[in-house]
C-alpha atoms as a PDB file:
ATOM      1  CA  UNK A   1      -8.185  12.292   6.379  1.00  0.00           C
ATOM      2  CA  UNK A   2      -8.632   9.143   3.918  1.00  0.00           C
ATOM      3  CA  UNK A   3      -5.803   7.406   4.778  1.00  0.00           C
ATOM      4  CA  UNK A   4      -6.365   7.006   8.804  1.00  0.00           C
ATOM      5  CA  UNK A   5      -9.804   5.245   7.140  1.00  0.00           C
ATOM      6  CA  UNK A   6      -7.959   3.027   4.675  1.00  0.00           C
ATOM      7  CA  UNK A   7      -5.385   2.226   7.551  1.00  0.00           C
ATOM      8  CA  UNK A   8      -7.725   1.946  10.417  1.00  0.00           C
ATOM      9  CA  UNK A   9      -8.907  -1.354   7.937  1.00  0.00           C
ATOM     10  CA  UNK A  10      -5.705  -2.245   7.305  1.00  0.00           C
ATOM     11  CA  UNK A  11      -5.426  -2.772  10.834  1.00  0.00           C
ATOM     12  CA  UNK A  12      -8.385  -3.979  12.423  1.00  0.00           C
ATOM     13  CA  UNK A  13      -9.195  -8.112  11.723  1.00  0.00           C
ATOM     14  CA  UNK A  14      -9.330  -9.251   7.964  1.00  0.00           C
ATOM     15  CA  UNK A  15     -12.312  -9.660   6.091  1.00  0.00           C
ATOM     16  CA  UNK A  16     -13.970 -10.621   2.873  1.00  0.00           C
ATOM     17  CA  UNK A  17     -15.190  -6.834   2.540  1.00  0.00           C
ATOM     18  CA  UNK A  18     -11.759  -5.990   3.008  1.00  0.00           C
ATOM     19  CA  UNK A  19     -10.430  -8.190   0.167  1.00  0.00           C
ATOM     20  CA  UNK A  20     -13.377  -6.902  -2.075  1.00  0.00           C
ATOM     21  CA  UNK A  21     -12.392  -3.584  -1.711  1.00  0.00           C
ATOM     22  CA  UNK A  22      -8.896  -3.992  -2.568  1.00  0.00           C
ATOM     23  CA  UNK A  23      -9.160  -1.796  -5.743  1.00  0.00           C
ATOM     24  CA  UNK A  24     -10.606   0.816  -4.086  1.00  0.00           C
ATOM     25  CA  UNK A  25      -8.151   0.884  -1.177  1.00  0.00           C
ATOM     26  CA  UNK A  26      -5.113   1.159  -3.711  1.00  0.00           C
ATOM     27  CA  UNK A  27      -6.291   3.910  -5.193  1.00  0.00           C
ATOM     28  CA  UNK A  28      -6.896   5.719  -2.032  1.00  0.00           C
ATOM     29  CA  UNK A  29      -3.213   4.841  -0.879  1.00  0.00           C
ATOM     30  CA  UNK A  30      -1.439   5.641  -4.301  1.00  0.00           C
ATOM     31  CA  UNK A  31      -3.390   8.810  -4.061  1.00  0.00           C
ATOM     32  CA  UNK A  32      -2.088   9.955  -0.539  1.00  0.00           C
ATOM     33  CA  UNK A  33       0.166  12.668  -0.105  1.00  0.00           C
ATOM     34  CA  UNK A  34       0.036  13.203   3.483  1.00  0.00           C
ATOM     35  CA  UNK A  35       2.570  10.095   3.743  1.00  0.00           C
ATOM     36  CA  UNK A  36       5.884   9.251   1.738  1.00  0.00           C
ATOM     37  CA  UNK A  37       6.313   7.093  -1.392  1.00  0.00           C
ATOM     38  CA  UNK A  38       7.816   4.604   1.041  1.00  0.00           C
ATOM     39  CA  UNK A  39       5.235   4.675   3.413  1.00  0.00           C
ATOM     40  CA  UNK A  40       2.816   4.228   0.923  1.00  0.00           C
ATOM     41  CA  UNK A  41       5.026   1.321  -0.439  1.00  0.00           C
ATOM     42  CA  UNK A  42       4.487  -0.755   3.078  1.00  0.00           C
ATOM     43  CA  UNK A  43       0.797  -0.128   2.774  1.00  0.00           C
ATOM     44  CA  UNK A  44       0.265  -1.283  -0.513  1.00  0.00           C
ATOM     45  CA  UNK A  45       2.328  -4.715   0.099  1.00  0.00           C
ATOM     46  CA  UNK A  46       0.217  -5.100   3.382  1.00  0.00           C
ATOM     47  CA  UNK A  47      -2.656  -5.157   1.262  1.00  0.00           C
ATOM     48  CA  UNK A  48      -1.491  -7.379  -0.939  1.00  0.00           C
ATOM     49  CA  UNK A  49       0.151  -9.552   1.383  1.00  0.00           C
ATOM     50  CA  UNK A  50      -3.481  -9.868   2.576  1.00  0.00           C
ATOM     51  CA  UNK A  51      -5.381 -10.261  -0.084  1.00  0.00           C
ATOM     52  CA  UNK A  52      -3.152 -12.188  -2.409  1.00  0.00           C
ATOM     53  CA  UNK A  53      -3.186 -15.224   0.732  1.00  0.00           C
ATOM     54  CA  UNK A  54      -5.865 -17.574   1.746  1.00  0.00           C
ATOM     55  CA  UNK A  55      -7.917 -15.199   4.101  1.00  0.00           C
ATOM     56  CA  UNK A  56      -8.288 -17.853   7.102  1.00  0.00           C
ATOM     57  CA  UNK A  57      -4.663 -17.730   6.743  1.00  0.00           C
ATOM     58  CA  UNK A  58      -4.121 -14.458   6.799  1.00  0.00           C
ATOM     59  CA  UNK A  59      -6.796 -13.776  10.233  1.00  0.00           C
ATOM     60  CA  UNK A  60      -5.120 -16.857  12.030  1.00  0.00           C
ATOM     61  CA  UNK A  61      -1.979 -14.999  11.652  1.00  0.00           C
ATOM     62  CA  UNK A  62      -3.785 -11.938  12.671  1.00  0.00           C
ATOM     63  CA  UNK A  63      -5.532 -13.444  15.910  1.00  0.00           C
ATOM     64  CA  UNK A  64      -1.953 -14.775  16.425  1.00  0.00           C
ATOM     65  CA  UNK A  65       0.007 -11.591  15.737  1.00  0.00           C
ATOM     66  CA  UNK A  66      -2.389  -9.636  17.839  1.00  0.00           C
ATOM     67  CA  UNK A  67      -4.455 -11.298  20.254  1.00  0.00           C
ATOM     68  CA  UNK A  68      -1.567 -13.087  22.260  1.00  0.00           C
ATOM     69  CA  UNK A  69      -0.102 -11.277  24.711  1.00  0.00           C
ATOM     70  CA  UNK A  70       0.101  -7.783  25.492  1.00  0.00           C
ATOM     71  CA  UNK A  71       2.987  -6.199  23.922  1.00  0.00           C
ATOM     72  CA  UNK A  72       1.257  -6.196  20.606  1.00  0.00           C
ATOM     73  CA  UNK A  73      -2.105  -5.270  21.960  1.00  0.00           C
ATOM     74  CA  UNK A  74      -4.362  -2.997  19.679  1.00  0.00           C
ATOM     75  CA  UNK A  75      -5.667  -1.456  22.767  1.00  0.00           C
ATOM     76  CA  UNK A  76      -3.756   2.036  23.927  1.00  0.00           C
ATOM     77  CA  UNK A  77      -4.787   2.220  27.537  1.00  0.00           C
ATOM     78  CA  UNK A  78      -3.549  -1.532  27.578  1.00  0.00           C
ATOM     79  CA  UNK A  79       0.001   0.038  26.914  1.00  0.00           C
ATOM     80  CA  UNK A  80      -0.521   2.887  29.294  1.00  0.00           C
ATOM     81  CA  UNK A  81      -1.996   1.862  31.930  1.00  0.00           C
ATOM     82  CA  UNK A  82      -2.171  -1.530  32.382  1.00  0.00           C
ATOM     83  CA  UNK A  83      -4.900  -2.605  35.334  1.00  0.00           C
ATOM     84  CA  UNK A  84      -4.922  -0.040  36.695  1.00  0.00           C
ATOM     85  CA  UNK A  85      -8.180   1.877  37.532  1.00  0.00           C
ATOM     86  CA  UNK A  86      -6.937   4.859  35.747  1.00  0.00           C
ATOM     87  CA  UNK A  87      -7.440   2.787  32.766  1.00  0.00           C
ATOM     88  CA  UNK A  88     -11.583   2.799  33.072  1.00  0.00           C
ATOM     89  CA  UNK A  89     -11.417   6.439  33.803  1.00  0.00           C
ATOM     90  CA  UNK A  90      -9.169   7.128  30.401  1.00  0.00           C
ATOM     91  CA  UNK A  91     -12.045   5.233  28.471  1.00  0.00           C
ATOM     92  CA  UNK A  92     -15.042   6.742  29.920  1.00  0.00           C
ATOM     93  CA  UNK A  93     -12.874  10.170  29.186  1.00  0.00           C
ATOM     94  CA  UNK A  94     -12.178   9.093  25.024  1.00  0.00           C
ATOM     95  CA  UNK A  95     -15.944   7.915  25.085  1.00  0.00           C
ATOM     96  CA  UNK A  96     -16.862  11.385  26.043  1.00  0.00           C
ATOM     97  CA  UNK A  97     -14.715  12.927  23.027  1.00  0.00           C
ATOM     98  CA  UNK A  98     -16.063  10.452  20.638  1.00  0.00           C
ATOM     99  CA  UNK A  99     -20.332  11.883  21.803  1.00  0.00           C
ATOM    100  CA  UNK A 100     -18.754  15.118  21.971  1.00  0.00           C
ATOM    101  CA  UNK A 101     -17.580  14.845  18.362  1.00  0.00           C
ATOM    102  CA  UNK A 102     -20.906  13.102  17.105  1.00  0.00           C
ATOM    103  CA  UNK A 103     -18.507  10.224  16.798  1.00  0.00           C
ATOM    104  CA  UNK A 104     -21.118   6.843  17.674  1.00  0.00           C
ATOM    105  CA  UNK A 105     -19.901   3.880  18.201  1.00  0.00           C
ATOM    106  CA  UNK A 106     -22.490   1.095  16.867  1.00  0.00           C
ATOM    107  CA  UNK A 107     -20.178  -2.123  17.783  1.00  0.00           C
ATOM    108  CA  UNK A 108     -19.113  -3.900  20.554  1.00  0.00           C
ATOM    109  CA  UNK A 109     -15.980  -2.769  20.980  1.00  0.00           C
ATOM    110  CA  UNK A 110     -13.428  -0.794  23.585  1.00  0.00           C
ATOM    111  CA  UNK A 111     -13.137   2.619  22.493  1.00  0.00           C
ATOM    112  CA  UNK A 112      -9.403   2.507  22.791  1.00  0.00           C
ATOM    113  CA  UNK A 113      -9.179  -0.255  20.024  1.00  0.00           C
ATOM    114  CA  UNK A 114      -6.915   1.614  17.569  1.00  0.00           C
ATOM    115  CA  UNK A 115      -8.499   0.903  14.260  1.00  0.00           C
ATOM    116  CA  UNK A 116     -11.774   2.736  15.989  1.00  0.00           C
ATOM    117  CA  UNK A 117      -9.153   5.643  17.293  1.00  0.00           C
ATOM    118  CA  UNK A 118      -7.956   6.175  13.672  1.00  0.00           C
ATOM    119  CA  UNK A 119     -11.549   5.749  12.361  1.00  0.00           C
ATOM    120  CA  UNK A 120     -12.658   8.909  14.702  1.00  0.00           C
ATOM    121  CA  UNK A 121      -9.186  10.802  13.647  1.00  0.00           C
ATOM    122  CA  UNK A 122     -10.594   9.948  10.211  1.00  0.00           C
ATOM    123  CA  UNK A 123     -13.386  12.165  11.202  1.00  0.00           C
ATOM    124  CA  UNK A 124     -11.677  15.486  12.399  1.00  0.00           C
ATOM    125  CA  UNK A 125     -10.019  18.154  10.520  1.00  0.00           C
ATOM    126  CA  UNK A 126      -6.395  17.129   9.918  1.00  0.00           C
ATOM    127  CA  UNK A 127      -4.591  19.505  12.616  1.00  0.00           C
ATOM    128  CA  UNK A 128      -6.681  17.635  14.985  1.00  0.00           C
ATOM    129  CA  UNK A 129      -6.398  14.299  13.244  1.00  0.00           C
ATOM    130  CA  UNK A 130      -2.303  15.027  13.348  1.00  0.00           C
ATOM    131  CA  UNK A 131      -2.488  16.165  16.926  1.00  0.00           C
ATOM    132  CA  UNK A 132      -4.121  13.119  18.461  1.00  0.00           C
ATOM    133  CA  UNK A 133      -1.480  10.766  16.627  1.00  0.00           C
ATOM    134  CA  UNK A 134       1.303  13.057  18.080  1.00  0.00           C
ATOM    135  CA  UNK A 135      -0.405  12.381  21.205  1.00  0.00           C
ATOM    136  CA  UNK A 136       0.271   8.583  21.587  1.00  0.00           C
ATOM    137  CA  UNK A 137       3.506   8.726  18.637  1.00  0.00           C
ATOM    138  CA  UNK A 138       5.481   6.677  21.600  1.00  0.00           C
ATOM    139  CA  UNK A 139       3.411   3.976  21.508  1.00  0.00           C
ATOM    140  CA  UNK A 140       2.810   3.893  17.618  1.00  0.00           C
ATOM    141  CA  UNK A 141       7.192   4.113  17.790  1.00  0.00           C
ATOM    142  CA  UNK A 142       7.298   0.770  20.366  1.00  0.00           C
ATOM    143  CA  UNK A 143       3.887  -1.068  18.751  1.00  0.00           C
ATOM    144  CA  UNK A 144       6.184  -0.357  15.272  1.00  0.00           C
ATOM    145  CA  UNK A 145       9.649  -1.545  16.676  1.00  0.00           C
ATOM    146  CA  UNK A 146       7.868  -4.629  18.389  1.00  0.00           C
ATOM    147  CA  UNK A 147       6.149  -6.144  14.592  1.00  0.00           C
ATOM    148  CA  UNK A 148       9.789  -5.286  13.361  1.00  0.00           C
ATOM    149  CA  UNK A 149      11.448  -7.352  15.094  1.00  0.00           C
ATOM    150  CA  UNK A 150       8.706 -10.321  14.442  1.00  0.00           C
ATOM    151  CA  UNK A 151       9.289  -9.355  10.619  1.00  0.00           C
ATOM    152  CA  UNK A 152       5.654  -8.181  10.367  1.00  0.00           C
ATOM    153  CA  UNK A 153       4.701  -6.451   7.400  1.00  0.00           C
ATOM    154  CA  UNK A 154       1.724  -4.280   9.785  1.00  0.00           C
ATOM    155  CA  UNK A 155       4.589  -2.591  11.172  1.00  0.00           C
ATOM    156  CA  UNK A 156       4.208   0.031   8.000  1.00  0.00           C
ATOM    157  CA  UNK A 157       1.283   0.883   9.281  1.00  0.00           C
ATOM    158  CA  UNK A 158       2.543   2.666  12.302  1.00  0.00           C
ATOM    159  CA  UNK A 159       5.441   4.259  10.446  1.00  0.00           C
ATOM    160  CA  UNK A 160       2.676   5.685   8.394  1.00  0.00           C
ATOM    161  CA  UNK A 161       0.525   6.958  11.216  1.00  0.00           C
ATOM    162  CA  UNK A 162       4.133   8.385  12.739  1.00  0.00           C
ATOM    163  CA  UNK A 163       4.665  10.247   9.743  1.00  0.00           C
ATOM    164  CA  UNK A 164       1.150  11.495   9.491  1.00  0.00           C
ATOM    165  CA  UNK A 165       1.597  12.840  13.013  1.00  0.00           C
ATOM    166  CA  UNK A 166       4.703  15.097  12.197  1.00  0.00           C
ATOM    167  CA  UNK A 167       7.481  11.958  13.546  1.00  0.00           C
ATOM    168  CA  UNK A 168      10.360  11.041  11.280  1.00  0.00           C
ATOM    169  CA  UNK A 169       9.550   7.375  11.173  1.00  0.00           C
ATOM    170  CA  UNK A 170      13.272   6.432  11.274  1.00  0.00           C
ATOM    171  CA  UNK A 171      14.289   8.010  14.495  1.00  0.00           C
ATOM    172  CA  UNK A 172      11.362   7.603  16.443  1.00  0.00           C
ATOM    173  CA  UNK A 173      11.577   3.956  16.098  1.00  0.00           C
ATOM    174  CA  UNK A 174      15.017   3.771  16.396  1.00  0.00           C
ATOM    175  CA  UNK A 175      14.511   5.420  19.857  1.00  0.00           C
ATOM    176  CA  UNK A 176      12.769   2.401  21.074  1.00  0.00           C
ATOM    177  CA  UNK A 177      14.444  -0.354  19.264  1.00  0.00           C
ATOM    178  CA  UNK A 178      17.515  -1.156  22.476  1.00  0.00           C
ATOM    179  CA  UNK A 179      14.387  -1.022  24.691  1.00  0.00           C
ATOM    180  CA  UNK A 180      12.184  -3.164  22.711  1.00  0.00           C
ATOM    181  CA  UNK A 181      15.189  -5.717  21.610  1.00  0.00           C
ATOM    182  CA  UNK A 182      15.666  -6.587  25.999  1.00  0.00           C
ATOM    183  CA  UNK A 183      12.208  -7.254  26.074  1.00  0.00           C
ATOM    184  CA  UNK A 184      10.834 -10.861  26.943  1.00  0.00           C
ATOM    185  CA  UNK A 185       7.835 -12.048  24.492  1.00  0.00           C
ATOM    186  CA  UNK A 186       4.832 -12.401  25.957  1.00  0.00           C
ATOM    187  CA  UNK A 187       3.386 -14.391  23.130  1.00  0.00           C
ATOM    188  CA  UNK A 188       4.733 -18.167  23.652  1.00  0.00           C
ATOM    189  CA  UNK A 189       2.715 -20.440  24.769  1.00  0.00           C
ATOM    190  CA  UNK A 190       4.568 -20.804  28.216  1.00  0.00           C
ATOM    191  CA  UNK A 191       4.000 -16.931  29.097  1.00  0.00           C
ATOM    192  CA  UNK A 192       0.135 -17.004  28.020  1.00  0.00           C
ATOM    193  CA  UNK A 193       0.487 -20.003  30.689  1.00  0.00           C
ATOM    194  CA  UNK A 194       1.952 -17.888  33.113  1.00  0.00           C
ATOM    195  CA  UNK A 195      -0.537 -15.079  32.618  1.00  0.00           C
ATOM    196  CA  UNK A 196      -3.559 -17.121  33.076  1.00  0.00           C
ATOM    197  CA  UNK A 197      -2.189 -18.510  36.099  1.00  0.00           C
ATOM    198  CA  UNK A 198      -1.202 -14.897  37.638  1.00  0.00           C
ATOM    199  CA  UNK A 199      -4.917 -13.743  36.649  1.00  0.00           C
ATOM    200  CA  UNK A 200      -6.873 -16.217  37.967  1.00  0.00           C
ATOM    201  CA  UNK A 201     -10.390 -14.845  37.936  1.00  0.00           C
ATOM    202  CA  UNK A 202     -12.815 -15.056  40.935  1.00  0.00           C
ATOM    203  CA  UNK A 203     -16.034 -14.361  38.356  1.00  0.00           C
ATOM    204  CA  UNK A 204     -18.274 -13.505  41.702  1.00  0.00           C
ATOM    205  CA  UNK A 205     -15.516 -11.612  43.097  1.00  0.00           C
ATOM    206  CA  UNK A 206     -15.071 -10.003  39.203  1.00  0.00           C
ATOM    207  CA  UNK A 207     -18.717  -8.355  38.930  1.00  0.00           C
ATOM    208  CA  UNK A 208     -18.575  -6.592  42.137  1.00  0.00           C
ATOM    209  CA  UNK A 209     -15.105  -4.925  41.045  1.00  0.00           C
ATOM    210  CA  UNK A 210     -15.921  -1.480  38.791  1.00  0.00           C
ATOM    211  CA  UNK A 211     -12.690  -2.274  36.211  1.00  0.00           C
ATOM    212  CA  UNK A 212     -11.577  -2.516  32.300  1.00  0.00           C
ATOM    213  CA  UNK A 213     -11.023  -5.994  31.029  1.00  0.00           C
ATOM    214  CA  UNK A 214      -6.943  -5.937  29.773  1.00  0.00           C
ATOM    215  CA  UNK A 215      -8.870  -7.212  26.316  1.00  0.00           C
ATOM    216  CA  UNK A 216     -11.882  -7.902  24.485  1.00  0.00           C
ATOM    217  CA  UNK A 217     -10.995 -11.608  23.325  1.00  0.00           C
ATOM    218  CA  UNK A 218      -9.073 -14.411  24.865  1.00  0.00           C
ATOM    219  CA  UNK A 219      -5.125 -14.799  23.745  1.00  0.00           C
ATOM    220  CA  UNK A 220      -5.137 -16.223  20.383  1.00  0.00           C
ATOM    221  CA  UNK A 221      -8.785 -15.729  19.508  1.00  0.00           C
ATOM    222  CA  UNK A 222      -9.709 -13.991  16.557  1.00  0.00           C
ATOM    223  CA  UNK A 223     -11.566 -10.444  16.519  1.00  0.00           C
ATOM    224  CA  UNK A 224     -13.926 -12.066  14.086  1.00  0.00           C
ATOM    225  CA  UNK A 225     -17.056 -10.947  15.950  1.00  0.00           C
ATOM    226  CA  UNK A 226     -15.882  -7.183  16.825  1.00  0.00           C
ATOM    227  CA  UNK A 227     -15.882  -5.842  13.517  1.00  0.00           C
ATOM    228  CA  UNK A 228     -15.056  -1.598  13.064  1.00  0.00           C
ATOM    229  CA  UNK A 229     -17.931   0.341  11.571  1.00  0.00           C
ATOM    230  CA  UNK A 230     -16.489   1.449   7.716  1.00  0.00           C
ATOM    231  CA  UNK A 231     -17.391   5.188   7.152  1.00  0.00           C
ATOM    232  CA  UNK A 232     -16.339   5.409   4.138  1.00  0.00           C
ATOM    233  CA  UNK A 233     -17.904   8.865   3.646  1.00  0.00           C
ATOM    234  CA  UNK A 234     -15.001  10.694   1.719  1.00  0.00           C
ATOM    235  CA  UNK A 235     -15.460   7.820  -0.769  1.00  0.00           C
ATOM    236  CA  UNK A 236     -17.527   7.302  -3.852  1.00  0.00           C
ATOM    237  CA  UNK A 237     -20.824   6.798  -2.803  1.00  0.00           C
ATOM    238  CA  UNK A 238     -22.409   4.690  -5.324  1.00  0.00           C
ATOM    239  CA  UNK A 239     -20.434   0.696  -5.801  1.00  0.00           C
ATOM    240  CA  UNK A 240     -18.113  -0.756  -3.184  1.00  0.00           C
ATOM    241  CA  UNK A 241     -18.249   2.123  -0.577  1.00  0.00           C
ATOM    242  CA  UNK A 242     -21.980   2.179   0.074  1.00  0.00           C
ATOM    243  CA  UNK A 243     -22.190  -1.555  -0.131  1.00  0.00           C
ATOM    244  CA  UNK A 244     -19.580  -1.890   2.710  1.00  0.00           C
ATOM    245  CA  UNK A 245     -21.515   0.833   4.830  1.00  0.00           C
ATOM    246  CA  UNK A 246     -24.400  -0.738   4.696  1.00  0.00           C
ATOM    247  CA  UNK A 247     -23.056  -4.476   5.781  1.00  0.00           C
ATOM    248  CA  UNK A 248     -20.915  -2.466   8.670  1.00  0.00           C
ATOM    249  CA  UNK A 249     -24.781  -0.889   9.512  1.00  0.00           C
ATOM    250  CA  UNK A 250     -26.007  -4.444   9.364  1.00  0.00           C
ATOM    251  CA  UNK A 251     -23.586  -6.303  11.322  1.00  0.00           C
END
């Protein structure tokens, strides 16, 4: 399904090859019809509203939007469960889908990062590629709700990826929206404080424990270095679509 692929970029850290493939990307969103003229709407000013904007602009805001705190994380076990050693268990499982699929995985990156996610659903047949958004539709509805209420312009992705998975947009997030409105951010600098304090780490202590990291980068820091592979196989093969395969094969 093109679209996951087009917003699996949308949401993963931006880029220059991003912003060169802008033409390419609009074409691929007007010509969607697995989401709504609205839906496609929000993708298409997201993409502008990148592109148009000084691009270490727009990934500061992106390191800040994402990488503080952990209500806006763009990991799914992070929302599920947490510490917990459940969580290493639930990626070792997804790892085992992704070999099972022929899905590899050629950067450095947890497999529960949802850009990669959509970039495997990108992959399946489109039943299967519906069902596995379905599966995790509550926490596209409360990742939605939360960029809402911080006026984010990503939240269109995940009223997208709710549609695609069968969930009236509307209600789903208006399900969550009392719950998410009582919640405390997590992303000021006095509750990153509080975090780092609470999670001291004991590094010896750390490499004899057999658990998940809560995150790949540290609050704040940009995913500059964990860039998503671009199979852009659906697309034209010849111009901007091979190019950007072959720097995402280089990287």
């Amino acid at each position: 399904m093109q679209i996951l692929k087009v917003i699996s970029l949308l949401l993963d850290y931006p880029t220059e090859q991003l912003v060169a493939g802008r033409e390419e990307l609009t074409q691929a969103i007007t010509s969607c019809r697995d989401i709504s003229p609205q839906q496609r709407l929000a993708l298409h000013e997201l993409l502008a509203l990148i592109c148009d904007h000084d691009l270490m602009d727009g990934q500061e805001h992106y390191g800040a939007l994402f990488g503080r705190g952990r209500s806006l994380s763009l990991l799914l076990f992070e929302h599920v469960h947490g510490e917990s050693r459940d969580r290493g268990q639930a990626m070792v499982d997804m790892m085992a889908q992704y070999e099972e699929a022929g899905f590899a995985i050629g950067v450095k990156e947890l497999p529960d990062y949802i850009p990669l996610y959509l970039e495997y659903l990108s992959t399946c047949e489109d039943l299967e590629a519906r069902e596995g958004l379905a599966d995790v539709a509550h926490l596209l509805a409360i990742l939605a709700a939360r960029l809402d209420e911080r006026e984010s312009a990503y939240a269109g992705c995940f009223r997208a990826l709710l549609q695609i998975a069968g969930v009236e947009p509307h209600v789903a997030v208006a399900e969550v929206r009392e719950q998410v409105a009582a919640e405390v951010r997590d992303d000021s600098l006095e509750a990153l404080d509080k975090i780092w304090e609470e999670e001291a780490v004991d590094f010896m202590q750390a490499e004899q424990q057999d658990r998940c990291p809560s995150q790949t980068s540290l609050p704040g820091k940009a995913r500059e270095e964990s860039a998503i592979p671009l199979h852009w196989v659906d697309f034209k093969q010849d111009g901007l679509a091979t190019e950007l395969t072959q720097e995402a094969r280089n990287v």
